[in-house]
Protein backbone atom coordinates (compact mmCIF):
# COMPACT_ATOMS: atom_id res chain seq x y z
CA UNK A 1 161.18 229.80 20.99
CA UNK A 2 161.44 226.44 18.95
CA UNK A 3 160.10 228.64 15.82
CA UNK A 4 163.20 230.77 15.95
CA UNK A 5 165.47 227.79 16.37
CA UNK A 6 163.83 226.02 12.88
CA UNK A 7 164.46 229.48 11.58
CA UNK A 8 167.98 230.15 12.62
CA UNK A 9 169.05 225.91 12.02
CA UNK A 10 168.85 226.26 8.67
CA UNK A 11 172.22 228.92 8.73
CA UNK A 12 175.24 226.91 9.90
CA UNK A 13 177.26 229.40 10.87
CA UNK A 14 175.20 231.25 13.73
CA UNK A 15 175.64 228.47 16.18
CA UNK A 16 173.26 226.72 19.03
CA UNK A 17 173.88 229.61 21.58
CA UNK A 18 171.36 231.79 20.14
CA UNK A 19 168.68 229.42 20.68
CA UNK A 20 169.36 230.47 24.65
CA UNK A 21 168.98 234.00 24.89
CA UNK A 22 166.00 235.94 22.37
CA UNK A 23 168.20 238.81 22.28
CA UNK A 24 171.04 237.08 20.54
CA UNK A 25 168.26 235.57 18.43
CA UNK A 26 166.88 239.15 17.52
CA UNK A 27 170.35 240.26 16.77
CA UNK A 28 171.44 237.37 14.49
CA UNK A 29 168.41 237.60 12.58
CA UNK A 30 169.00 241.09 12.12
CA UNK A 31 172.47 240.26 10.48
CA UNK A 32 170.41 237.80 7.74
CA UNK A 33 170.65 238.30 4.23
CA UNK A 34 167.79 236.55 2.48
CA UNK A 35 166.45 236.30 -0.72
CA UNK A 36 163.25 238.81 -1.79
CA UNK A 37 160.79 236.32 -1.53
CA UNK A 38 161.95 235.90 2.50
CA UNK A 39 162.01 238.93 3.34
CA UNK A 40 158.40 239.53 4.43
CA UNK A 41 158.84 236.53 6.51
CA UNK A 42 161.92 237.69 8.11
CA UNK A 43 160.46 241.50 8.56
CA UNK A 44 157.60 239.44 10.42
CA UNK A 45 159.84 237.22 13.00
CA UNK A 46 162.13 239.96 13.84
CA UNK A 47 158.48 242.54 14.57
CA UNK A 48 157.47 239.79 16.39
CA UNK A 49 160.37 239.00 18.52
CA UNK A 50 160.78 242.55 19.00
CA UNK A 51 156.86 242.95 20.21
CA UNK A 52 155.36 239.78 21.31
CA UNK A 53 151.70 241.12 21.86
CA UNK A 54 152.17 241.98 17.99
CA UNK A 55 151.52 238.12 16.95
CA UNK A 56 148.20 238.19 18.73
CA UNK A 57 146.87 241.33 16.58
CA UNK A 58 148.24 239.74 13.36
């Protein structure tokens, strides 16, 4: 889950704890606001959290 941690260190104000537990993970990167060009990327972490076997089809 180091991926999601890179992600989620670059916003200060979510905190280490959600680098514990992928379902706080999912739900903070839910909450994001991101700019246009990001979203596609974010769309594609939070699919892929939510279905892991999803990554190996992409």
């Amino acid at each position: 889950m180091a991926w999601a941690g890179q992600l989620l260190g670059g916003y200060g104000g979510l905190g280490t704890t959600y680098l514990c537990d992928p379902e706080q993970v999912l739900e903070a990167l839910k909450k994001l606001r991101v700019s246009e060009e990001d979203e596609p990327l974010l769309k594609f972490t939070i699919a892929t959290l939510e279905n892991p076997q999803r990554r190996d089809l992409e």
